[in-house]
N, C-alpha and C. Protein backbone atom coordinates (compact mmCIF):
# COMPACT_ATOMS: atom_id res chain seq x y z
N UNK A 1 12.75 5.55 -0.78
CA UNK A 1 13.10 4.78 -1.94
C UNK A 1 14.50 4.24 -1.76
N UNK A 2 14.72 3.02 -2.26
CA UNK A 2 15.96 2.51 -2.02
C UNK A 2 16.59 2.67 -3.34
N UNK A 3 16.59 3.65 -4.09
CA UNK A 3 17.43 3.90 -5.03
C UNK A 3 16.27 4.05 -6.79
N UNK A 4 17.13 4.20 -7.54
CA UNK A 4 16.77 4.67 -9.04
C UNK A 4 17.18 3.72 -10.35
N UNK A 5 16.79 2.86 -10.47
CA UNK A 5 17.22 1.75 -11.49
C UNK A 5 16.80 1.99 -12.82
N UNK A 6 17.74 1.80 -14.03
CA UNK A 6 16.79 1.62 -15.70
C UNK A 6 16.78 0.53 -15.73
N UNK A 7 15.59 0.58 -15.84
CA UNK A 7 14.77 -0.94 -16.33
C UNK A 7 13.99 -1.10 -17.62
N UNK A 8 13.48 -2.17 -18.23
CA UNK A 8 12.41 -2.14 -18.87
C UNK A 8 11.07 -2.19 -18.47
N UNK A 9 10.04 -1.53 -18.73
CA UNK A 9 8.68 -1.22 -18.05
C UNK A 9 8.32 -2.57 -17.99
N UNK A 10 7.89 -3.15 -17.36
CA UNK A 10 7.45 -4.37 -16.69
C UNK A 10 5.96 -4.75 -17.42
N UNK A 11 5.34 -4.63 -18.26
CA UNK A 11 4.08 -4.84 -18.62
C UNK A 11 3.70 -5.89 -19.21
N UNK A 12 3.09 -7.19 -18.90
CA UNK A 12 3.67 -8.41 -20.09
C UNK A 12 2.31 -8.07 -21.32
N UNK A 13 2.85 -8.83 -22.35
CA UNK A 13 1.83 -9.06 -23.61
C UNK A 13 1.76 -7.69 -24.06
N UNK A 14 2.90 -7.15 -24.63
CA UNK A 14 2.71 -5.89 -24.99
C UNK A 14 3.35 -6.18 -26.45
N UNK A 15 2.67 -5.21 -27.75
CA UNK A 15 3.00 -5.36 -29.06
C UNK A 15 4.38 -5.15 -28.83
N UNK A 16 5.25 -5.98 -30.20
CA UNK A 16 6.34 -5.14 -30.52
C UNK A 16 6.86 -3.62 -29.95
N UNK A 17 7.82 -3.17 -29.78
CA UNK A 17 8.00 -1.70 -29.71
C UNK A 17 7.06 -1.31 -28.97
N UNK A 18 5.89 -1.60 -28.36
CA UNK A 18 5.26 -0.58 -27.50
C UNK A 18 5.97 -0.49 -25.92
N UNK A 19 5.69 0.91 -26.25
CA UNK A 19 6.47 1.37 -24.74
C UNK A 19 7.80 1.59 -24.71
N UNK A 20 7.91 1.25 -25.62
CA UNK A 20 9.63 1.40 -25.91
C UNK A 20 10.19 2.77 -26.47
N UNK A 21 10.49 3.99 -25.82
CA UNK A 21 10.90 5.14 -26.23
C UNK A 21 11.21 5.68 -25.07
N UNK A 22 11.84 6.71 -25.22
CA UNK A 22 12.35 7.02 -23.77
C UNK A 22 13.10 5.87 -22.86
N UNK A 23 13.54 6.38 -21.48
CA UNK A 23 13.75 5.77 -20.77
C UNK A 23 13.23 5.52 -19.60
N UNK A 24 13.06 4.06 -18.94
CA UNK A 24 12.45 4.07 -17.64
C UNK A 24 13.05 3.50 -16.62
N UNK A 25 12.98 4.58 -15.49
CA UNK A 25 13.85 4.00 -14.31
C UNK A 25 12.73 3.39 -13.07
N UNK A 26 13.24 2.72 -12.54
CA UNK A 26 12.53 1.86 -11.37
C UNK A 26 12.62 2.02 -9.84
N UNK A 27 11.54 2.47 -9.21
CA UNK A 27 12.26 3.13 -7.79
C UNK A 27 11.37 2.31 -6.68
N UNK A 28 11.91 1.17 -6.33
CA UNK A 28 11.65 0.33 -5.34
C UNK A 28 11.67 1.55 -4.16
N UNK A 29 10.55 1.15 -2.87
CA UNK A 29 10.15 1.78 -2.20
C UNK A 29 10.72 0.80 -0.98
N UNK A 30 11.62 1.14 0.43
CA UNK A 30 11.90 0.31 1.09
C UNK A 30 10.92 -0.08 2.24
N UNK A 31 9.78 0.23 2.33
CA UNK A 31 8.74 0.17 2.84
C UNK A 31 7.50 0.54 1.83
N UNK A 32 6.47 -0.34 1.94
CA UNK A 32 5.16 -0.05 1.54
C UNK A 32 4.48 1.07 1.85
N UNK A 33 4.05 1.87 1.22
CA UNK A 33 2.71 2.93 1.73
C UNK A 33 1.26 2.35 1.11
N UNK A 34 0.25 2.28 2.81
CA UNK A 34 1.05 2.31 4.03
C UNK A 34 1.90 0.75 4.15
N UNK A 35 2.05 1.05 5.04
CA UNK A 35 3.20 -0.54 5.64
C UNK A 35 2.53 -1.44 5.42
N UNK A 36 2.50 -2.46 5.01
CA UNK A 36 2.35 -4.05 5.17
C UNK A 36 3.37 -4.98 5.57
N UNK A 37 3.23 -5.64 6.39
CA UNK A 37 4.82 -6.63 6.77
C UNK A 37 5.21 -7.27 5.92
N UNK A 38 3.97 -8.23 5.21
CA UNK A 38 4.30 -8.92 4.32
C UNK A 38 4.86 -8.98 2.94
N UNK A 39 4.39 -6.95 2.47
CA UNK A 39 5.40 -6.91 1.44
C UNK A 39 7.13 -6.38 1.96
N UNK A 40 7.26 -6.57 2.87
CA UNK A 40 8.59 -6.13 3.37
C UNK A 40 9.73 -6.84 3.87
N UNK A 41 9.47 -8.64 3.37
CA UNK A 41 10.09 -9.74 3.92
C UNK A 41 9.81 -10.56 2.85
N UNK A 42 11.19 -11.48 3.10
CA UNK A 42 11.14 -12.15 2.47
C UNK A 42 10.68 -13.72 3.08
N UNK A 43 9.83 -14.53 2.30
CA UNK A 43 8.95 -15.66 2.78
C UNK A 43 9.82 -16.45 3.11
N UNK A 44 10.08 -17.62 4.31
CA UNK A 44 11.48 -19.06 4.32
C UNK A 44 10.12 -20.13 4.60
N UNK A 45 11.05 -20.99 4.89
CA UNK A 45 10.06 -22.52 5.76
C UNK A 45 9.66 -21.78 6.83
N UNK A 46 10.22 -21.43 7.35
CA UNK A 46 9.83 -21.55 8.87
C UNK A 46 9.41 -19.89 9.63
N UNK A 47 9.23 -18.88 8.19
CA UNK A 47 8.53 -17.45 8.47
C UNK A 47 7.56 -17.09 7.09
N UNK A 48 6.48 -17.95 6.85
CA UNK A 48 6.13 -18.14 5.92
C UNK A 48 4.77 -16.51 6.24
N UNK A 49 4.46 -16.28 4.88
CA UNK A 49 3.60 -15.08 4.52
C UNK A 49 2.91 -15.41 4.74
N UNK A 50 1.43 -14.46 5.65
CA UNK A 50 0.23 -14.92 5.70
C UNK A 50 -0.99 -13.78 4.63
N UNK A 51 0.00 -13.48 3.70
CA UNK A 51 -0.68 -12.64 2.67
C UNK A 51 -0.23 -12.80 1.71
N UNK A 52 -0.54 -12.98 -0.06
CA UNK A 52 -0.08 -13.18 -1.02
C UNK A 52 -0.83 -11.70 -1.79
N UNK A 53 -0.34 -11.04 -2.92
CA UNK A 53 -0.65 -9.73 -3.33
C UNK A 53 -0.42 -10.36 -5.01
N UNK A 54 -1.08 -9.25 -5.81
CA UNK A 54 -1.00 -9.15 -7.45
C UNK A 54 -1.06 -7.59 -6.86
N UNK A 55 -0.14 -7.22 -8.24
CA UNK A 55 0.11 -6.17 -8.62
C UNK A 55 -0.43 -5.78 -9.81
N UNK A 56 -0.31 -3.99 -9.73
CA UNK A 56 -1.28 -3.50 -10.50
C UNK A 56 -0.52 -2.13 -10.51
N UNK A 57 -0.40 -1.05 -11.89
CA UNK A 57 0.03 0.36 -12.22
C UNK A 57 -1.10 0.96 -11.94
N UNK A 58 -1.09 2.11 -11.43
CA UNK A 58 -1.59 3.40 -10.50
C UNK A 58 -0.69 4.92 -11.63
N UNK A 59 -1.09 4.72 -12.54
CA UNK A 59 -0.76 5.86 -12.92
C UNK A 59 -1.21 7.53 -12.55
N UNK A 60 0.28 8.43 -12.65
CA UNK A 60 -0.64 9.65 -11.85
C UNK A 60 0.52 10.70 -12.32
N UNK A 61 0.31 12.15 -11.52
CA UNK A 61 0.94 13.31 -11.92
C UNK A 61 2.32 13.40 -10.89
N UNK A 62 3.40 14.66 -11.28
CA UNK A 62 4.24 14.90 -10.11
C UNK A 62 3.72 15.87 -9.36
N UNK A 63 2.27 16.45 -10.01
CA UNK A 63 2.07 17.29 -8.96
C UNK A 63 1.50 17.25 -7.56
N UNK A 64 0.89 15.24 -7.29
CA UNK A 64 0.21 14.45 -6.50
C UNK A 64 1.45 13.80 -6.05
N UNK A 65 2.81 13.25 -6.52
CA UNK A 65 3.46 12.50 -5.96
C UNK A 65 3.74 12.54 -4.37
N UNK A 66 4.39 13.37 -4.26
CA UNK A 66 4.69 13.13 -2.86
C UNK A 66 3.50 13.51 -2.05
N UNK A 67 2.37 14.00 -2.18
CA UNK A 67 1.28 14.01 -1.47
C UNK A 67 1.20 12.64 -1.17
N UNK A 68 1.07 11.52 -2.21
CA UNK A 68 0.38 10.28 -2.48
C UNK A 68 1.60 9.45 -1.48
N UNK A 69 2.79 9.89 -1.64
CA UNK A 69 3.79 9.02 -1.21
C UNK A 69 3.83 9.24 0.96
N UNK A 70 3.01 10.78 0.65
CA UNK A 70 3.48 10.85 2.48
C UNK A 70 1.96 10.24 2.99
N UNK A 71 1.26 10.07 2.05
CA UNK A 71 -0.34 9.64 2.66
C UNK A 71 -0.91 8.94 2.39
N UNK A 72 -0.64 8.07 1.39
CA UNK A 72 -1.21 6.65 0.61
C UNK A 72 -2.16 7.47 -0.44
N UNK A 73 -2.50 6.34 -1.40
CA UNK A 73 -3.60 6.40 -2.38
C UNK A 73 -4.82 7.47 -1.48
N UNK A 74 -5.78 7.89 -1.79
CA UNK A 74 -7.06 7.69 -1.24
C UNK A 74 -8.02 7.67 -2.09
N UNK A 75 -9.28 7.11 -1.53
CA UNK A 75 -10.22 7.28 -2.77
C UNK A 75 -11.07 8.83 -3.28
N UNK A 76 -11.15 8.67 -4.48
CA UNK A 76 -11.92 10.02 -4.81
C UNK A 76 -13.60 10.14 -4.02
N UNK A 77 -14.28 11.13 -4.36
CA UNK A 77 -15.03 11.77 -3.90
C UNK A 77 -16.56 11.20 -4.38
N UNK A 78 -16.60 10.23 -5.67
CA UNK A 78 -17.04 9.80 -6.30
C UNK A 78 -17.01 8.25 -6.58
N UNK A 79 -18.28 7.51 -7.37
CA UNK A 79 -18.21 6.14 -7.47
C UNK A 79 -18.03 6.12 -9.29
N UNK A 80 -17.13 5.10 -9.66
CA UNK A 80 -16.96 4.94 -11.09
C UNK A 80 -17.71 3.84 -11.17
N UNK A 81 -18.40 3.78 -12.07
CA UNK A 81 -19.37 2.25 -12.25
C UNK A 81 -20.06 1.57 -10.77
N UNK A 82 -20.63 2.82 -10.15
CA UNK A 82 -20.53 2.02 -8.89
C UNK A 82 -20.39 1.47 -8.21
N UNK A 83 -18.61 2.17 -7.97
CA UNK A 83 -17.46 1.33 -7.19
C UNK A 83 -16.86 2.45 -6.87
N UNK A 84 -16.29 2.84 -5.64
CA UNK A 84 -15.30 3.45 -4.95
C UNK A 84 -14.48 2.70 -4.52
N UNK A 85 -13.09 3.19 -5.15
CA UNK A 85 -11.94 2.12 -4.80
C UNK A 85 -10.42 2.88 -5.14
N UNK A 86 -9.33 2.81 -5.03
CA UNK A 86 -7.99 2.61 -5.74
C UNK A 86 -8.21 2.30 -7.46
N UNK A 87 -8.25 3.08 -8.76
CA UNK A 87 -8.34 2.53 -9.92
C UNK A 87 -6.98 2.26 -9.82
N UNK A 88 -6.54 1.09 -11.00
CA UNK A 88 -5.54 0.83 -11.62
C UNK A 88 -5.44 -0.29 -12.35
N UNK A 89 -4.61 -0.40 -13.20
CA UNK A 89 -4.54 -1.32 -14.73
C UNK A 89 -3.56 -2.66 -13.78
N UNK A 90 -4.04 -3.90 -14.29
CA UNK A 90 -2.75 -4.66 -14.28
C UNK A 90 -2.34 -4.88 -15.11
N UNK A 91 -0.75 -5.10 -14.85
CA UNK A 91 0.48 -5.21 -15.85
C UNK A 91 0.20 -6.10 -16.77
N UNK A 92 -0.59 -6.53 -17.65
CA UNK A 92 -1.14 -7.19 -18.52
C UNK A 92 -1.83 -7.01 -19.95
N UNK A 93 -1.23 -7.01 -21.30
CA UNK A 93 -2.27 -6.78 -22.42
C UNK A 93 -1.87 -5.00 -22.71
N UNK A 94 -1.99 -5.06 -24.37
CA UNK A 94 -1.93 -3.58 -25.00
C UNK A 94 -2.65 -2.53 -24.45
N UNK A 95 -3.90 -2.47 -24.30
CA UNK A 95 -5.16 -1.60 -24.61
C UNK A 95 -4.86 -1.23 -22.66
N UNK A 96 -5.08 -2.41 -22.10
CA UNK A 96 -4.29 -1.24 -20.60
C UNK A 96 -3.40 -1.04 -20.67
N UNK A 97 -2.32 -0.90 -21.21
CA UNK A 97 -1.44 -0.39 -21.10
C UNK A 97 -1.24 1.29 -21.43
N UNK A 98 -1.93 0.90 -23.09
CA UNK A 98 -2.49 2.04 -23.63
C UNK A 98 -3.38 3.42 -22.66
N UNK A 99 -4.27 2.39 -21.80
CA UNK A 99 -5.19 3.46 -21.11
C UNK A 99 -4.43 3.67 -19.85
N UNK A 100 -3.86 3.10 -19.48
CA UNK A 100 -2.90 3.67 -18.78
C UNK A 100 -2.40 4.66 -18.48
N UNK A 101 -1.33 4.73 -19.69
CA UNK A 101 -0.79 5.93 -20.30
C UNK A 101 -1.59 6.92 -19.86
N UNK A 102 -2.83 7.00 -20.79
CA UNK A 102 -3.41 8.10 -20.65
C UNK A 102 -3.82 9.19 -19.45
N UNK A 103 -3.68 8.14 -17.78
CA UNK A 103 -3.59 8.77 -16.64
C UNK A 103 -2.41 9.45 -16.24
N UNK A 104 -1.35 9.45 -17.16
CA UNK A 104 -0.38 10.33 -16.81
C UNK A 104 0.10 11.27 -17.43
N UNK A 105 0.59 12.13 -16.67
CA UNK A 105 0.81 13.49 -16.99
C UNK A 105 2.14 13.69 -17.45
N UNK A 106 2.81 13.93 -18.56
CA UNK A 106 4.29 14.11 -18.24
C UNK A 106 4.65 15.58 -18.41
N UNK A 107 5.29 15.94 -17.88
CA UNK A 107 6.24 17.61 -17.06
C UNK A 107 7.41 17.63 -17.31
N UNK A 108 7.74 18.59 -17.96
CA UNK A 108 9.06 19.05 -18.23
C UNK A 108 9.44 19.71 -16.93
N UNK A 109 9.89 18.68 -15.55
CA UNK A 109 10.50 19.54 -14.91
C UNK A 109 11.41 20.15 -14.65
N UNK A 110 12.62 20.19 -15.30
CA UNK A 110 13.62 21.02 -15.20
C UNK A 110 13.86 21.99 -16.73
N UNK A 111 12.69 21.62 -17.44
CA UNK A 111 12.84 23.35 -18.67
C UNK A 111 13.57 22.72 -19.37
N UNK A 112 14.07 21.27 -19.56
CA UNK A 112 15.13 21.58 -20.66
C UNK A 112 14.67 20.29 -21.85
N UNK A 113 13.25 20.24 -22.28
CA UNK A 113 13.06 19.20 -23.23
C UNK A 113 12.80 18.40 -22.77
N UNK A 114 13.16 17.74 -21.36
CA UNK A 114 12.89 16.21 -21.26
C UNK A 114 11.24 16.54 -20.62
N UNK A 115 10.54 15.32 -20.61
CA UNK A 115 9.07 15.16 -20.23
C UNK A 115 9.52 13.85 -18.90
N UNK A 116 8.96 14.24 -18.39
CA UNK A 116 8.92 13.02 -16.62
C UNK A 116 7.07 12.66 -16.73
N UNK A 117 7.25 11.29 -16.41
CA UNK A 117 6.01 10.84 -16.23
C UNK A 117 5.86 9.90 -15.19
N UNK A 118 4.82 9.94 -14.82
CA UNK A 118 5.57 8.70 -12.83
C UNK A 118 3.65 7.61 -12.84
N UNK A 119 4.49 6.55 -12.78
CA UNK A 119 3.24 5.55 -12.74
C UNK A 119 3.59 4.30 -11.16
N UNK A 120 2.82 4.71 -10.13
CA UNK A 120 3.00 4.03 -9.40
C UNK A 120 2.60 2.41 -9.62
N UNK A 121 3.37 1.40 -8.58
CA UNK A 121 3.03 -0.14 -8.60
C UNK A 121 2.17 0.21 -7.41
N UNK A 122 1.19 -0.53 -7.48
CA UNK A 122 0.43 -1.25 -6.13
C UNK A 122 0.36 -2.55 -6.46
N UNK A 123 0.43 -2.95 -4.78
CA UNK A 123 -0.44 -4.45 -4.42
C UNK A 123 -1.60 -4.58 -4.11
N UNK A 124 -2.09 -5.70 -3.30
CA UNK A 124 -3.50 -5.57 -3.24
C UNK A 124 -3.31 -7.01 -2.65
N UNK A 125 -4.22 -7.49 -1.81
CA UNK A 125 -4.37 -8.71 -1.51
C UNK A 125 -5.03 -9.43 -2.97
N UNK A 126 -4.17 -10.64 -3.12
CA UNK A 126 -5.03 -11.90 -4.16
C UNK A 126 -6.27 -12.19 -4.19
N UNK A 127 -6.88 -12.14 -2.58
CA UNK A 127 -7.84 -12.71 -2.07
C UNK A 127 -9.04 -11.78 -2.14
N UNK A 128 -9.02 -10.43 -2.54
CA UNK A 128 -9.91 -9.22 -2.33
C UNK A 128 -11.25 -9.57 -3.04
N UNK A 129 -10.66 -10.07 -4.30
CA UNK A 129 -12.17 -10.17 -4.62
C UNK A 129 -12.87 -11.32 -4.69
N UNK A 130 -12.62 -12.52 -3.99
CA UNK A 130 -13.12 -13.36 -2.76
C UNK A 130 -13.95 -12.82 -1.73
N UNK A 131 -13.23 -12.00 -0.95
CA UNK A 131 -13.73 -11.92 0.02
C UNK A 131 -14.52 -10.22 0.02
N UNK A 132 -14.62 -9.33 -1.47
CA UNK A 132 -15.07 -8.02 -1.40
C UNK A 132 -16.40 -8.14 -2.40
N UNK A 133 -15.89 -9.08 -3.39
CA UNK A 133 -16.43 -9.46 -4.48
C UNK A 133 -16.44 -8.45 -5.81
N UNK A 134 -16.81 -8.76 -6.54
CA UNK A 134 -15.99 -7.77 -8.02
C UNK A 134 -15.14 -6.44 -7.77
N UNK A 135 -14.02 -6.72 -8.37
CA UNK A 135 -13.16 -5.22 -8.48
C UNK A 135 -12.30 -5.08 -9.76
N UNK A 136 -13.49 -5.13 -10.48
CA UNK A 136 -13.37 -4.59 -12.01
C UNK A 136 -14.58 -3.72 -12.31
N UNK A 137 -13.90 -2.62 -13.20
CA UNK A 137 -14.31 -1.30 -13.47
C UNK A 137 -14.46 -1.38 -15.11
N UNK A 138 -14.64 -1.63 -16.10
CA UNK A 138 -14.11 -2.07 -17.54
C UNK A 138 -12.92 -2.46 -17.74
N UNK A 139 -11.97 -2.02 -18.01
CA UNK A 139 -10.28 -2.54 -17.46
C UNK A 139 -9.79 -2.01 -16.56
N UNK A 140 -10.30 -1.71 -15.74
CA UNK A 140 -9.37 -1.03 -14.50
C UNK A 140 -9.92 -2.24 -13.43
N UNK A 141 -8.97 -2.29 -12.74
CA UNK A 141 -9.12 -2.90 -11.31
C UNK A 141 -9.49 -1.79 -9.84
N UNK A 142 -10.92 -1.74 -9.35
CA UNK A 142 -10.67 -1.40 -8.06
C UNK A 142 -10.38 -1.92 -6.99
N UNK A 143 -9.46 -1.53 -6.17
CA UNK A 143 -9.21 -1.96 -4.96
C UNK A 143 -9.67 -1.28 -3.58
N UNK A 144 -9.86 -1.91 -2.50
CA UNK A 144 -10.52 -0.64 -1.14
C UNK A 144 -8.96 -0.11 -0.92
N UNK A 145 -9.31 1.37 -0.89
CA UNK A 145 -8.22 2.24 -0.08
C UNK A 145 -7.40 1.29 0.75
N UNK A 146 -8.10 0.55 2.16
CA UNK A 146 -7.24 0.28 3.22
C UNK A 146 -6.37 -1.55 2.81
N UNK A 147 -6.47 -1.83 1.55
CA UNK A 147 -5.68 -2.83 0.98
C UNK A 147 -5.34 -2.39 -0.04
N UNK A 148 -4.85 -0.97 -0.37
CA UNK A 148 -3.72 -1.00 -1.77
C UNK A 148 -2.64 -0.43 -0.86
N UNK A 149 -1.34 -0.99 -1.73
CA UNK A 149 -0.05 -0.62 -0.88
C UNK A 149 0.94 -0.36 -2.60
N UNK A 150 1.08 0.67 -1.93
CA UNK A 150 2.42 1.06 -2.94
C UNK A 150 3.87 0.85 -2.72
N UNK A 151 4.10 0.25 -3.77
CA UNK A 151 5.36 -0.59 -3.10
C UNK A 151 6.96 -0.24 -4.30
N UNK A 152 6.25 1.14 -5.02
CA UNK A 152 7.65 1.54 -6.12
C UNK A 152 6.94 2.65 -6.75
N UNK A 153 7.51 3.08 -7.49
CA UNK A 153 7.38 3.91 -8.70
C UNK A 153 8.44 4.08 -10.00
N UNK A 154 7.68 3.83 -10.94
CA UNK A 154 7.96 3.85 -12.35
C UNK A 154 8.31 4.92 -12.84
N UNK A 155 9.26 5.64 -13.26
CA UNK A 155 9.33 6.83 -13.65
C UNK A 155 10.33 7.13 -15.51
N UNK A 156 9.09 7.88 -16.24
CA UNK A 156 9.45 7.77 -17.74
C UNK A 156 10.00 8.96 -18.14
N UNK A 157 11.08 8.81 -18.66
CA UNK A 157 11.80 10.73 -19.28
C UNK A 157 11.92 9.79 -21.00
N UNK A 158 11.41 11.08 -21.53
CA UNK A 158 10.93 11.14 -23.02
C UNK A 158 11.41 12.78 -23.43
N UNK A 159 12.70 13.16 -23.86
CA UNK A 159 12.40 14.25 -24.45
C UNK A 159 11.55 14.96 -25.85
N UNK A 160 11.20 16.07 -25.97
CA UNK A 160 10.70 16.61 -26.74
C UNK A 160 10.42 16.16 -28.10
N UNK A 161 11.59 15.76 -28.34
CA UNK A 161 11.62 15.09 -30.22
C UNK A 161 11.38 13.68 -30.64
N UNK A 162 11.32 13.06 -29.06
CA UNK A 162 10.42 11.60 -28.89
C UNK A 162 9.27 11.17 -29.08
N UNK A 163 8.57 12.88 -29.05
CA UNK A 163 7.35 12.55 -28.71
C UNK A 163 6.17 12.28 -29.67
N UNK A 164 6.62 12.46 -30.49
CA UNK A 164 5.79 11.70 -31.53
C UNK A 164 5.68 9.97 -31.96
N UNK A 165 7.03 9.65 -31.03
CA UNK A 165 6.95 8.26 -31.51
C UNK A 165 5.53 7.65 -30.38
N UNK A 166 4.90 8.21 -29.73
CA UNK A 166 4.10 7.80 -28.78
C UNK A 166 3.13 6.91 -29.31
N UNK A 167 2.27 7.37 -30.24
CA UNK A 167 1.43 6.73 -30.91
C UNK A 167 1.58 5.48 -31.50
N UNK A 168 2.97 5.35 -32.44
CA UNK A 168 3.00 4.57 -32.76
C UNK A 168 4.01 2.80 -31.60
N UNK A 169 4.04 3.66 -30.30
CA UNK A 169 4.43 2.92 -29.47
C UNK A 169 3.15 2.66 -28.63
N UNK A 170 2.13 2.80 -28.93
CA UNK A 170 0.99 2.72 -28.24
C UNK A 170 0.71 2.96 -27.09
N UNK A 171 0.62 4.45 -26.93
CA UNK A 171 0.61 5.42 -25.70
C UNK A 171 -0.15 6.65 -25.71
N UNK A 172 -0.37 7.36 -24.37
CA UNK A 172 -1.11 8.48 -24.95
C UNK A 172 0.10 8.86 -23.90
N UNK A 173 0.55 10.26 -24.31
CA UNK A 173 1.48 11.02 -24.12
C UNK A 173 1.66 12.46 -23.89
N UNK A 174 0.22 13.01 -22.62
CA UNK A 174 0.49 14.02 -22.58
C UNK A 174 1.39 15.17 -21.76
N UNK A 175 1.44 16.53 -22.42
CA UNK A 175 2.69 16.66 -21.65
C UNK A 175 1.97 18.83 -21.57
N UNK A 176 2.97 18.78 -20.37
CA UNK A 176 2.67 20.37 -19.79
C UNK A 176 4.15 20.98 -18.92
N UNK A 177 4.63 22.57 -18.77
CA UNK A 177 5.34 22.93 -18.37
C UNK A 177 4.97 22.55 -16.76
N UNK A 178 6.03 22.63 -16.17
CA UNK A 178 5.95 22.41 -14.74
C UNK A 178 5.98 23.45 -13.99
N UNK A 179 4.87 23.35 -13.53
CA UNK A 179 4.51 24.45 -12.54
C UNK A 179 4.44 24.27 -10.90
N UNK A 180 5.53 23.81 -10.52
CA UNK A 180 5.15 23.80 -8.86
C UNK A 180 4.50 24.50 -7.46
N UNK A 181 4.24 25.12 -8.20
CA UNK A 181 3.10 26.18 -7.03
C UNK A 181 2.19 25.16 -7.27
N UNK A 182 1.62 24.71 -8.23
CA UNK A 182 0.21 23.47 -8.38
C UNK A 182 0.97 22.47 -7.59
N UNK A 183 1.62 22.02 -7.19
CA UNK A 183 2.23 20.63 -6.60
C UNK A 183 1.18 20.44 -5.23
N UNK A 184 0.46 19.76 -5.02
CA UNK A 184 -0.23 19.36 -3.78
C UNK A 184 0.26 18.87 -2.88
N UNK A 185 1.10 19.05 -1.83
CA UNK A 185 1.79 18.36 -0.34
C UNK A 185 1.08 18.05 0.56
N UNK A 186 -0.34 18.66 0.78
CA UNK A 186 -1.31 17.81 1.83
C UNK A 186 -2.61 18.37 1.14
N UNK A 187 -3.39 17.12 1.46
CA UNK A 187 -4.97 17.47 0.59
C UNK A 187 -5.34 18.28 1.70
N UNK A 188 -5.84 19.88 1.20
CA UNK A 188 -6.68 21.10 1.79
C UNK A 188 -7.76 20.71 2.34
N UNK A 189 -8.96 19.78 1.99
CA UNK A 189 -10.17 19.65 2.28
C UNK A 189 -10.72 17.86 1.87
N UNK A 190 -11.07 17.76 3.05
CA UNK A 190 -10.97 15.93 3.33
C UNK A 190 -12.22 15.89 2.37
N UNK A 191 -12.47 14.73 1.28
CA UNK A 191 -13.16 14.54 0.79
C UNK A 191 -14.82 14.06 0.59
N UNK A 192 -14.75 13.51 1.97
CA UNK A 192 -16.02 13.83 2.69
C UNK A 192 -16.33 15.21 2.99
N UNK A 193 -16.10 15.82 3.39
CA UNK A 193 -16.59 17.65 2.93
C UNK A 193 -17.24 17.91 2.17
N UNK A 194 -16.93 17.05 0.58
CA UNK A 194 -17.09 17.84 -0.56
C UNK A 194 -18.62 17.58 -0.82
């Protein structure tokens, strides 16, 4: 990561006040997971991109983070609407935003009131569902494993006495002590196994 920024959550077409509680910092990734060249340069005349990407939130736990960060996304074990893919919302409209939310976990990791919640960015090629054909799930977007690239992470601290404003910021907001013995650092059993 090339550092820790407060920002405002990036989501367009969002009500009034939603999302707005707590604070959110922004953690640009100085390389993609995995790599792509093209998100790692900048386009001129004369070194032009031969890939264009939309982005999309990947919401998730800290107890998957750095698993996810040393190994990329992968797909689950299972088909949602019969589709195996990368889920995730794009930055667009209340109700994903809303369901969003709801894929994340927030952790009091250091015991003292505050709640941490971490929602990764992915890309995705523009062109995917051209050339894959549908990668919509009801509001979620799937993408194939070997074209999502994570290229940041979003990260939300909300202490304790915040947390009621959730609802009316249009969020789901759940929250648990942090337990790092659960923290996953390499998946135990490849999912084809299962």
């Amino acid at each position: 990561m090339t550092g820790l920024f407060q920002e405002p959550y990036p989501w367009g077409d969002l009500e009034i006040a939603s999302h707005e509680f707590g604070v959110w910092y922004w953690a640009p990734l100085r390389f993609s997971v995995p790599d792509h060249a093209d998100l790692n340069r900048v386009e001129s005349v004369t070194s032009m991109k031969r890939c264009h990407f939309d982005k999309a939130i990947h919401s998730t736990n800290f107890y998957m983070l750095m698993n996810i960060l040393e190994q990329g996304l992968q797909c689950g074990p299972w088909d949602v609407k019969k589709k195996r893919g990368i889920f995730s919302y794009k930055k667009h409209g209340a109700m994903k935003a809303k369901s969003s939310s709801g894929y994340r976990t927030y952790s009091d990791l250091l015991h003292n009131g505050y709640f941490w919640g971490v929602a990764l960015e992915v890309a995705f090629p523009s062109d995917v569902a051209h050339r894959r054909g549908s990668i919509t799930a009801g509001q979620q977007t799937v993408t194939p494993e070997d074209e999502t690239y994570i290229t940041g992470a979003w990260f939300h601290c909300v202490h304790v006495a915040d947390h009621c404003q959730a609802n009316t910021c249009h969020m789901w907001c759940s929250c648990e002590d942090w337990e790092p013995e659960y923290e996953m650092r390499k998946q135990q059993i490849d999912w084809h196994d299962l």
